[in-house]
PDB file of N, CA and C in Angstrom:
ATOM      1  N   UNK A   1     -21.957 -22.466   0.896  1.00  0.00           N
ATOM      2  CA  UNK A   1     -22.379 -21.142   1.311  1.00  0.00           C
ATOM      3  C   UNK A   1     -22.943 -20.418   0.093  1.00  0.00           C
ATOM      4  N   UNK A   2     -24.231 -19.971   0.183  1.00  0.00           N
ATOM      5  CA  UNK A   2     -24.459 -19.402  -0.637  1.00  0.00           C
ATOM      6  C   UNK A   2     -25.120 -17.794  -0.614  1.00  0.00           C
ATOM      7  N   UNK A   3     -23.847 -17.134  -0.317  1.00  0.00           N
ATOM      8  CA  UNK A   3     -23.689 -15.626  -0.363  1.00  0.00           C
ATOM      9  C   UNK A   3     -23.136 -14.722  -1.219  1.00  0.00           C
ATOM     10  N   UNK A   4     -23.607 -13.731  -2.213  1.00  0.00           N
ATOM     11  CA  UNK A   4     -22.915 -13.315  -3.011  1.00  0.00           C
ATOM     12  C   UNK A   4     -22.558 -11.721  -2.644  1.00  0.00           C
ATOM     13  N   UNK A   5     -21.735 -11.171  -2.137  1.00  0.00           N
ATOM     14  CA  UNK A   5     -21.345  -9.464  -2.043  1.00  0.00           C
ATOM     15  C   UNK A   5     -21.966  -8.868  -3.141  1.00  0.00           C
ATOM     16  N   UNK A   6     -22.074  -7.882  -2.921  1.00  0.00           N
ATOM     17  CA  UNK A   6     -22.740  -6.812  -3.618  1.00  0.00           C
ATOM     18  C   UNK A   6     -21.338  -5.803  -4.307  1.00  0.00           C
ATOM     19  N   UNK A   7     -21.299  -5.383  -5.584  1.00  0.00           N
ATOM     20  CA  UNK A   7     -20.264  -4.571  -6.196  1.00  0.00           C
ATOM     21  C   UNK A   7     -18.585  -4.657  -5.461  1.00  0.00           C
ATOM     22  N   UNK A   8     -18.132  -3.933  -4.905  1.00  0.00           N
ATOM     23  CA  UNK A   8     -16.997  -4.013  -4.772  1.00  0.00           C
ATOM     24  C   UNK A   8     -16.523  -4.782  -3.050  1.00  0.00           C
ATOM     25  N   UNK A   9     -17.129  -5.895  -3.046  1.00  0.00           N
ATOM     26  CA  UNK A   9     -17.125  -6.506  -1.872  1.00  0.00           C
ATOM     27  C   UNK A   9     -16.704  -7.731  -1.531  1.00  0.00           C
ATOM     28  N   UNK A  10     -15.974  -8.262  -0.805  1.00  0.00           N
ATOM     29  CA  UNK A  10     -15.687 -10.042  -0.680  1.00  0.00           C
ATOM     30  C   UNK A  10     -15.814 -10.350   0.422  1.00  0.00           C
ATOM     31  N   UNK A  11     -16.215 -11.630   0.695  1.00  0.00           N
ATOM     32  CA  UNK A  11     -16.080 -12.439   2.163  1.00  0.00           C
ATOM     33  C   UNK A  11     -15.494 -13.176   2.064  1.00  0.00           C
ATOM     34  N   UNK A  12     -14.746 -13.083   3.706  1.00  0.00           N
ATOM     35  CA  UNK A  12     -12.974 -12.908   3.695  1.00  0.00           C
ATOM     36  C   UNK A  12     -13.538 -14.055   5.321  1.00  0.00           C
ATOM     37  N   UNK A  13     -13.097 -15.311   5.319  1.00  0.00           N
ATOM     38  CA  UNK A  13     -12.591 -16.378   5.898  1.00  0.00           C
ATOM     39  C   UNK A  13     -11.086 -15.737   6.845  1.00  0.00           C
ATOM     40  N   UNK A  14     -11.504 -15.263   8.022  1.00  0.00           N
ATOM     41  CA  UNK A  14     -10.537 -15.204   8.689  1.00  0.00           C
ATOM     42  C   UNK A  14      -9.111 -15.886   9.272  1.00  0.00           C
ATOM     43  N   UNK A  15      -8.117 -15.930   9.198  1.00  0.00           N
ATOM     44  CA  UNK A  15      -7.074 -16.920   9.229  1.00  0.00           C
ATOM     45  C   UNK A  15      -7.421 -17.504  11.149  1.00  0.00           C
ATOM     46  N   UNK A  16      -6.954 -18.739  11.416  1.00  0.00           N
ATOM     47  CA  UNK A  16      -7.281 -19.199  12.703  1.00  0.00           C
ATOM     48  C   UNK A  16      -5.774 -18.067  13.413  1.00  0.00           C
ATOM     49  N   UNK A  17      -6.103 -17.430  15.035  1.00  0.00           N
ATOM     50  CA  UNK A  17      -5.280 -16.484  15.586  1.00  0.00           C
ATOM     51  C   UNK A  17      -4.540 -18.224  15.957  1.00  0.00           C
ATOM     52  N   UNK A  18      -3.087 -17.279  16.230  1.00  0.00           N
ATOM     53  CA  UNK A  18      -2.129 -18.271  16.596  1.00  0.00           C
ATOM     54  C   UNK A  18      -2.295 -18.677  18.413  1.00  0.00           C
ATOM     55  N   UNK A  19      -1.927 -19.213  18.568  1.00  0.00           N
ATOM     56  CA  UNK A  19      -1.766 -19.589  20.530  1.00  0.00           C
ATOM     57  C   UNK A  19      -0.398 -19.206  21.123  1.00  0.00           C
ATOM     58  N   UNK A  20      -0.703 -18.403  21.822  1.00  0.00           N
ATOM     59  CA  UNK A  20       0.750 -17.581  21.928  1.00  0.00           C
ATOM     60  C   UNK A  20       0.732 -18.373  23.257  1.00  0.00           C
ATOM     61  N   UNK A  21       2.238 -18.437  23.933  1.00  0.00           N
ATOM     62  CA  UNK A  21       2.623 -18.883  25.222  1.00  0.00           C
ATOM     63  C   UNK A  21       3.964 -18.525  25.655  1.00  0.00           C
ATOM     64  N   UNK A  22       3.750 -17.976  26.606  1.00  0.00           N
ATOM     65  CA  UNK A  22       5.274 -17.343  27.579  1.00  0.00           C
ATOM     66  C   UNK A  22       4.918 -17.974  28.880  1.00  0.00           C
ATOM     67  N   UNK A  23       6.105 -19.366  28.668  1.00  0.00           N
ATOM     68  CA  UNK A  23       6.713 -20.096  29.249  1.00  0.00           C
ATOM     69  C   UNK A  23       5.830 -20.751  29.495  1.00  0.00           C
ATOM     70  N   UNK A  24       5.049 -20.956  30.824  1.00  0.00           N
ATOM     71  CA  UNK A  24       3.716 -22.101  31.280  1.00  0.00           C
ATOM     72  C   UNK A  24       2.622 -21.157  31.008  1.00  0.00           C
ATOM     73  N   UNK A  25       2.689 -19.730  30.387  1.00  0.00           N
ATOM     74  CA  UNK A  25       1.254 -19.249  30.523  1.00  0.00           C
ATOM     75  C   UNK A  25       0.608 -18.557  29.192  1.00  0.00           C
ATOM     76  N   UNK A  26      -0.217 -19.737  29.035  1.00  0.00           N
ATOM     77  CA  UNK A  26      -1.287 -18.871  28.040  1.00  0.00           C
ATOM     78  C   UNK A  26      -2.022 -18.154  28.199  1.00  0.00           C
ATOM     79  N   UNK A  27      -2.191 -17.472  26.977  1.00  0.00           N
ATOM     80  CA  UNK A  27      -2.934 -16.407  26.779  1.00  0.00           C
ATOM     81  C   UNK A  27      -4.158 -16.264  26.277  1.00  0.00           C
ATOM     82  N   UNK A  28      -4.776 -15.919  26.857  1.00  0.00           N
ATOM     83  CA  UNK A  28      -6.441 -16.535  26.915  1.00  0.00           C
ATOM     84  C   UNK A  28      -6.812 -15.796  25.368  1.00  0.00           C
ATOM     85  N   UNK A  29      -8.118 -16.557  24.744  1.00  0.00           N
ATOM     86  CA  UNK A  29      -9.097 -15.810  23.332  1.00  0.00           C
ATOM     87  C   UNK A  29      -9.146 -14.299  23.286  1.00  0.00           C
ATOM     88  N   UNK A  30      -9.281 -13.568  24.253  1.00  0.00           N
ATOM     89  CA  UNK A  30      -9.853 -12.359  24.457  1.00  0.00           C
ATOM     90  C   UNK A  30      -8.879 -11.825  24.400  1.00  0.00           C
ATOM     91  N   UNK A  31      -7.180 -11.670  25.026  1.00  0.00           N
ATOM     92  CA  UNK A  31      -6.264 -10.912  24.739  1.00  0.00           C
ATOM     93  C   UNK A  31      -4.973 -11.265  23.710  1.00  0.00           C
ATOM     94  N   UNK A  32      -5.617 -12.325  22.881  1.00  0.00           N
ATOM     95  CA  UNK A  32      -5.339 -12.268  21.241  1.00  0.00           C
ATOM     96  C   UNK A  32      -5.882 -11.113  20.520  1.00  0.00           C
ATOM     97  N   UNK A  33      -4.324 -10.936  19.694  1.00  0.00           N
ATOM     98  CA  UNK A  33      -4.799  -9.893  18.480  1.00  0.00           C
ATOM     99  C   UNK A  33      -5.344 -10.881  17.701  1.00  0.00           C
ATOM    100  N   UNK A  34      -6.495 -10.278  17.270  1.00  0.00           N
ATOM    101  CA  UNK A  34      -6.998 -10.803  15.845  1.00  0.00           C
ATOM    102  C   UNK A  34      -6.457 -11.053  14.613  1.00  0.00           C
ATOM    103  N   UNK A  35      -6.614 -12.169  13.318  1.00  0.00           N
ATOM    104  CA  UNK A  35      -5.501 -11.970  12.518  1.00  0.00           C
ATOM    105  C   UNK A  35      -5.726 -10.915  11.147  1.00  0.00           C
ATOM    106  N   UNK A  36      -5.153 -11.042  10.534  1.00  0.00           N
ATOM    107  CA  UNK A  36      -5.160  -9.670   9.730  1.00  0.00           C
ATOM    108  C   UNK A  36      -5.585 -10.455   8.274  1.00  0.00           C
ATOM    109  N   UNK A  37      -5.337 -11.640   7.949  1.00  0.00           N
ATOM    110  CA  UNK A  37      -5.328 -11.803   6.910  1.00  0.00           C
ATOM    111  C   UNK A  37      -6.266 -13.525   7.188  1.00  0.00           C
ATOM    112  N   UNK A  38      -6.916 -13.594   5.953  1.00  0.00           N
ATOM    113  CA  UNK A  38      -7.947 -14.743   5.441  1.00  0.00           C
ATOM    114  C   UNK A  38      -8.151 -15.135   3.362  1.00  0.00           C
ATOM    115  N   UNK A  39      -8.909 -15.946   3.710  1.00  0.00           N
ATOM    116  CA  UNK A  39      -8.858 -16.267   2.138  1.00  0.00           C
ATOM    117  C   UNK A  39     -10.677 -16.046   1.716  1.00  0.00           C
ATOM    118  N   UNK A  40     -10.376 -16.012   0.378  1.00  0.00           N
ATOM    119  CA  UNK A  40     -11.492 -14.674   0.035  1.00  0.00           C
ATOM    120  C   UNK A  40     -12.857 -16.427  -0.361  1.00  0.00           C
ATOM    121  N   UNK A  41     -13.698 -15.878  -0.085  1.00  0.00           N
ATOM    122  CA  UNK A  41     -14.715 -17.047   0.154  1.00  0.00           C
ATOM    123  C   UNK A  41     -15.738 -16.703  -1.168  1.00  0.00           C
ATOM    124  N   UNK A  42     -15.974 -15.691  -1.529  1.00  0.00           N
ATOM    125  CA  UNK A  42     -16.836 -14.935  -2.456  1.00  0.00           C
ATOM    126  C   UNK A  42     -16.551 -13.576  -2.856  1.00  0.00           C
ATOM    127  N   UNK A  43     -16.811 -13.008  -3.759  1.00  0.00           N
ATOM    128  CA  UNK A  43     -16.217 -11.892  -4.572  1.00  0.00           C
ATOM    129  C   UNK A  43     -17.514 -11.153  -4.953  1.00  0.00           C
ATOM    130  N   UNK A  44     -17.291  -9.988  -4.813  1.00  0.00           N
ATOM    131  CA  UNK A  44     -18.658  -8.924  -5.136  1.00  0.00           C
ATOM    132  C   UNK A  44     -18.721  -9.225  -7.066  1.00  0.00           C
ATOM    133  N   UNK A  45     -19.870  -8.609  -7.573  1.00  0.00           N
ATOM    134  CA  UNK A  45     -19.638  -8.255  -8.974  1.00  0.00           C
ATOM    135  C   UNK A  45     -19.071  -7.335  -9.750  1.00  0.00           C
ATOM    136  N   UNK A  46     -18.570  -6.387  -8.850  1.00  0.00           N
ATOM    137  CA  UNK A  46     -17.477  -5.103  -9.408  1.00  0.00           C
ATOM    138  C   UNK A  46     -17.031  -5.889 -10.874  1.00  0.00           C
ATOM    139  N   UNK A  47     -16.707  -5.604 -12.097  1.00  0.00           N
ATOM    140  CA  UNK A  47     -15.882  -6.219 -12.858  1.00  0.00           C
ATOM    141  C   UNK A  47     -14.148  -5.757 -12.922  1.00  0.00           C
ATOM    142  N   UNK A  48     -13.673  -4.625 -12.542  1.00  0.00           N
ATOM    143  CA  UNK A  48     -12.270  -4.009 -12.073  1.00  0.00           C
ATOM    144  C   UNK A  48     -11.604  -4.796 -11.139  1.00  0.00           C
ATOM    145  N   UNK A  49     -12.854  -5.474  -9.968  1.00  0.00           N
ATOM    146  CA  UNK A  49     -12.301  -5.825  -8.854  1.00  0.00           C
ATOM    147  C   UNK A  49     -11.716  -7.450  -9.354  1.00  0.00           C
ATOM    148  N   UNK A  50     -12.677  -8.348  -9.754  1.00  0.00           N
ATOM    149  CA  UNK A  50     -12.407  -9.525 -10.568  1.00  0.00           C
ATOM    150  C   UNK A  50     -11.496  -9.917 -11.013  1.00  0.00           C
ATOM    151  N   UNK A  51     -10.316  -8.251 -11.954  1.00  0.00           N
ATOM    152  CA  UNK A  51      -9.169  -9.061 -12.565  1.00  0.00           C
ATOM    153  C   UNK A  51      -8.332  -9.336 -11.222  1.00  0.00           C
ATOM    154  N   UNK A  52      -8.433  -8.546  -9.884  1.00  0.00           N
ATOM    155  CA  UNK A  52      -7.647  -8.795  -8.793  1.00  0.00           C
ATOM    156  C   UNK A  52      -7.570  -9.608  -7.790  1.00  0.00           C
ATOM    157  N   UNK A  53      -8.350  -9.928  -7.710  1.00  0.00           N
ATOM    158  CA  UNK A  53      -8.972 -10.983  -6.604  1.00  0.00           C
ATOM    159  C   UNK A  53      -9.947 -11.016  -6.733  1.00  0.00           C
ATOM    160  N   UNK A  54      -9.828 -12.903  -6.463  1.00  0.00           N
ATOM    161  CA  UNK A  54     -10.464 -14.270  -7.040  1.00  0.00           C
ATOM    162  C   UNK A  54     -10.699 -15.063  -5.418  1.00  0.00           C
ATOM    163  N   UNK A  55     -11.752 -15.719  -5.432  1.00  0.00           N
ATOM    164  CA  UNK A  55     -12.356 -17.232  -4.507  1.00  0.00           C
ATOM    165  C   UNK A  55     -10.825 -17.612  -4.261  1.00  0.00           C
ATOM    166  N   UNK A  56     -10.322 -17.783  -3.193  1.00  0.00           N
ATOM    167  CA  UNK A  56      -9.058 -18.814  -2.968  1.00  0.00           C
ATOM    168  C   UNK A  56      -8.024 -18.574  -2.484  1.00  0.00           C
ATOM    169  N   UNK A  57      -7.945 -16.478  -3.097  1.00  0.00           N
ATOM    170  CA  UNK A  57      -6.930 -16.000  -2.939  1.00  0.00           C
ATOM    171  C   UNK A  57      -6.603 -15.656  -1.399  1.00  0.00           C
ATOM    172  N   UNK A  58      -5.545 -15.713  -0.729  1.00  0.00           N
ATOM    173  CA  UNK A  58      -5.027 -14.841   0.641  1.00  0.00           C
ATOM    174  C   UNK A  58      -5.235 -13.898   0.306  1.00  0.00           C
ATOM    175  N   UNK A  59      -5.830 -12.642   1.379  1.00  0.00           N
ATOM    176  CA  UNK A  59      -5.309 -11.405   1.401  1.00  0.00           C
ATOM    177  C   UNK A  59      -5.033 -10.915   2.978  1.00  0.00           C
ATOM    178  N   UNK A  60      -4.622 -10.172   2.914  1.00  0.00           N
ATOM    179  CA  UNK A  60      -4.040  -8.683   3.970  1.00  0.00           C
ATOM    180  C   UNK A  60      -5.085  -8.039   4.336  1.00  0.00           C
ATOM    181  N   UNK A  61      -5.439  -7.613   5.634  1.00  0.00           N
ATOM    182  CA  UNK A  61      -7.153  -6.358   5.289  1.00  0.00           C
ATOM    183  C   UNK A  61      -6.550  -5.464   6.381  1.00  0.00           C
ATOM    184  N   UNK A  62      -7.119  -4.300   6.290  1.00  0.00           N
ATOM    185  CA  UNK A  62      -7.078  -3.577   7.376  1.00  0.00           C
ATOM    186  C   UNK A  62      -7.403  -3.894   8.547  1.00  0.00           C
ATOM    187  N   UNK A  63      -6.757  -3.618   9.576  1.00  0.00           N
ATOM    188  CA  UNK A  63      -7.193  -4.050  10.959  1.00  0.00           C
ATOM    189  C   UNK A  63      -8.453  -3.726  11.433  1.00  0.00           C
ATOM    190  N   UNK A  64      -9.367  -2.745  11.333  1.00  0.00           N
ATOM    191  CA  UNK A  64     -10.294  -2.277  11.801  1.00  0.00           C
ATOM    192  C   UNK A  64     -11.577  -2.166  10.467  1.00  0.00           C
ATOM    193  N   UNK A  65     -11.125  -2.562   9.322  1.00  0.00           N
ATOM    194  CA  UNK A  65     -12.071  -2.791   8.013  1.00  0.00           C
ATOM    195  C   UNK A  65     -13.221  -4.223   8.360  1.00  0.00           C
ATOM    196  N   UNK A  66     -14.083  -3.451   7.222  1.00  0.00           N
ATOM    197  CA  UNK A  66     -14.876  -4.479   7.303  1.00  0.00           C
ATOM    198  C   UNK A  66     -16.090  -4.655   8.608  1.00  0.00           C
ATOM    199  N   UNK A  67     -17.178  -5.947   8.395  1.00  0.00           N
ATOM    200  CA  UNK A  67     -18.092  -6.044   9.213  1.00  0.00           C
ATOM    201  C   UNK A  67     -18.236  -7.562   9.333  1.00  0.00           C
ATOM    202  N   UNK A  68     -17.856  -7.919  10.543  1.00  0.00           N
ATOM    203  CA  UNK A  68     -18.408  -9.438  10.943  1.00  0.00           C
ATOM    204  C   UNK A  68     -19.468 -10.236  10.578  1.00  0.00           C
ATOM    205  N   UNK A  69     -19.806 -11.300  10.635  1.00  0.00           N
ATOM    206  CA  UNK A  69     -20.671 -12.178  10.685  1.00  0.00           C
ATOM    207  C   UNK A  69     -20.820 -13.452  10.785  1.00  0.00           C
ATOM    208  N   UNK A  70     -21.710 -14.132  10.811  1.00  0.00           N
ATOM    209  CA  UNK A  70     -21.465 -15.475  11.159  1.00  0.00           C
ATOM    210  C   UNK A  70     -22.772 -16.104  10.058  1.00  0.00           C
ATOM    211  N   UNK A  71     -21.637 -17.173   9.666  1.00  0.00           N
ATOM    212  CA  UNK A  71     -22.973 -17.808   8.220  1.00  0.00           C
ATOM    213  C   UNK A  71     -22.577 -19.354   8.728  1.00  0.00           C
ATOM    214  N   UNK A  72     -23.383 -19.943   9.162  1.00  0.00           N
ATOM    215  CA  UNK A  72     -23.501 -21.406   9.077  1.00  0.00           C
ATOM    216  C   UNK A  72     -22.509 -22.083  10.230  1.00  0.00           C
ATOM    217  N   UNK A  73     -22.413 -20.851  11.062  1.00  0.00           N
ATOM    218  CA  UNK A  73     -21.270 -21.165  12.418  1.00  0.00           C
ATOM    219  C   UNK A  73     -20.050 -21.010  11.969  1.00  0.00           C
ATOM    220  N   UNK A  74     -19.805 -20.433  11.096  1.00  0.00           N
ATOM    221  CA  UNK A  74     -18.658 -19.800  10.573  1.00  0.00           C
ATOM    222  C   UNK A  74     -18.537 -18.280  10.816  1.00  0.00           C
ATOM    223  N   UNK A  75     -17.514 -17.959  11.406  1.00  0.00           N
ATOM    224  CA  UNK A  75     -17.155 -16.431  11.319  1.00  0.00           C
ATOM    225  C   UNK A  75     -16.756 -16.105  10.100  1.00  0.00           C
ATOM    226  N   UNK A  76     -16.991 -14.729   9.091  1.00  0.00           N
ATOM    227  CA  UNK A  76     -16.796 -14.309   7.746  1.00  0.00           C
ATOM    228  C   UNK A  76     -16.866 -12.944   8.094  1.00  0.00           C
ATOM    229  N   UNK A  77     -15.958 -12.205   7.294  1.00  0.00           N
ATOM    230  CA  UNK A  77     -15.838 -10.511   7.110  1.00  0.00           C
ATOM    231  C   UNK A  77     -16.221 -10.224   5.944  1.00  0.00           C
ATOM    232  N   UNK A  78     -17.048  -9.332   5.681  1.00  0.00           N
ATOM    233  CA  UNK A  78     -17.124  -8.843   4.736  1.00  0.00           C
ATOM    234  C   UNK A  78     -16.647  -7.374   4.411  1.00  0.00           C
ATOM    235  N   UNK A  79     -15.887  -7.275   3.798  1.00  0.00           N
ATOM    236  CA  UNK A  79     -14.885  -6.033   3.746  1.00  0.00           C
ATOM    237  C   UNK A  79     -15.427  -5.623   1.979  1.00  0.00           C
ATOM    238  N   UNK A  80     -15.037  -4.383   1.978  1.00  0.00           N
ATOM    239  CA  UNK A  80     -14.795  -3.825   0.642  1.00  0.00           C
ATOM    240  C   UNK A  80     -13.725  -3.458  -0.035  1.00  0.00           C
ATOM    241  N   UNK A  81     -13.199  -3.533  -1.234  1.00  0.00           N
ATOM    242  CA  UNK A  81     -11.877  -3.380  -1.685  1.00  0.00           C
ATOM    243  C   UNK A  81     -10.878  -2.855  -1.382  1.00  0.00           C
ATOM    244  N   UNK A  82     -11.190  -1.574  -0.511  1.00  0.00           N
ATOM    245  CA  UNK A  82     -10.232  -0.664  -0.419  1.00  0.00           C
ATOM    246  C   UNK A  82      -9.495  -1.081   1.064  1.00  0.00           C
ATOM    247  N   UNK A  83     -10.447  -1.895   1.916  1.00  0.00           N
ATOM    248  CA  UNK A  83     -10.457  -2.707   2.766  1.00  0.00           C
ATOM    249  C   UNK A  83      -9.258  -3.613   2.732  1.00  0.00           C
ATOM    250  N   UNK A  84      -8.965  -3.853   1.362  1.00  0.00           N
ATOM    251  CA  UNK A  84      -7.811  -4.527   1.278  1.00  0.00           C
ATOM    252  C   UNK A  84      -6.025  -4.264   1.285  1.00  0.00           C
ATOM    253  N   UNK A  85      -5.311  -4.916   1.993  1.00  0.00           N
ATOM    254  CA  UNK A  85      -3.991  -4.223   1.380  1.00  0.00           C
ATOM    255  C   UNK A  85      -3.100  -4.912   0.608  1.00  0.00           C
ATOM    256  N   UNK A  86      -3.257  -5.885   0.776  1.00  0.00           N
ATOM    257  CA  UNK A  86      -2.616  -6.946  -0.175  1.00  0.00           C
ATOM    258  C   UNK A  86      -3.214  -7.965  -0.546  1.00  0.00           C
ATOM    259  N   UNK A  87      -2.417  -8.879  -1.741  1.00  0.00           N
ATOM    260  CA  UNK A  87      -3.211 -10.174  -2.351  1.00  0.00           C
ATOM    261  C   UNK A  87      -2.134 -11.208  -2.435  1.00  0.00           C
ATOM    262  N   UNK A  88      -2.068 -12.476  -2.230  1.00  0.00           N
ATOM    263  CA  UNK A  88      -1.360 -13.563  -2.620  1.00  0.00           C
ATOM    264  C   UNK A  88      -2.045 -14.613  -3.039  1.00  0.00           C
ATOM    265  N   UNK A  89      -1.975 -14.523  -4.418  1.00  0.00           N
ATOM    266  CA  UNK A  89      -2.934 -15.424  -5.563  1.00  0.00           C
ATOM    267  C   UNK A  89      -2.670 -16.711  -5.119  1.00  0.00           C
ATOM    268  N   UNK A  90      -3.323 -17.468  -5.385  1.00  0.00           N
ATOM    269  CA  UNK A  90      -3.623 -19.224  -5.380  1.00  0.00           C
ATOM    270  C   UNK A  90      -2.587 -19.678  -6.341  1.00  0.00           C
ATOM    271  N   UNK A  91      -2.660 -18.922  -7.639  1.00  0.00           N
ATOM    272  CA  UNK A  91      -1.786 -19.056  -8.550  1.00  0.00           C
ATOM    273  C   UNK A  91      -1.343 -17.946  -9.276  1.00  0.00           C
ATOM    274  N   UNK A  92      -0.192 -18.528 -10.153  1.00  0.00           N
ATOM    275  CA  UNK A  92      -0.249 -17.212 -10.634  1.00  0.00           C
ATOM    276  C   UNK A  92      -0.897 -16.936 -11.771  1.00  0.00           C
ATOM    277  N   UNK A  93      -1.392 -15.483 -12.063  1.00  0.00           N
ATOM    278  CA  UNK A  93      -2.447 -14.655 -13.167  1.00  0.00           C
ATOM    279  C   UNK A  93      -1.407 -14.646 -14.394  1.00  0.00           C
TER     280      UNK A  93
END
């Protein structure tokens, strides 16, 4: 993929929603919650944002942050920092 965010921005790889089931009945695509958290695919050039999150990392986003898209039949968010609420590094810093 070759997409780069602009300043304080990342694209954020959505986590797959889980398959919920009560008892014999599933619950169809459409009345899944969406998931909240993905791993960061690309990183804006902000340099502040950089020491925090990195390519690899999990994060947390706001439920309603951010703007969809689709790159290469892939769904991707692109959210902006503040967009974020948490981080769980790949490793540790």
């Amino acid at each position: 993929m070759k997409l780069q965010p602009l300043g304080e921005r990342v694209v954020i790889k959505p986590s797959a929603a889980e398959e919920k089931k009560y008892g014999s009945i599933i619950i169809p695509d459409t009345a899944k919650e969406k998931p909240q958290t993905g791993e960061v695919v690309a990183v804006g050039t902000d340099e502040e944002m950089l020491k925090h999150i990195q390519v690899g990392d999990t994060v947390i986003y706001a439920k309603y942050g951010g703007t969809e898209i689709k790159i290469e039949g892939e769904e991707m968010i692109i959210l902006r920092e503040s967009d974020i609420l948490a981080v769980k590094t790949k490793k540790s810093k």
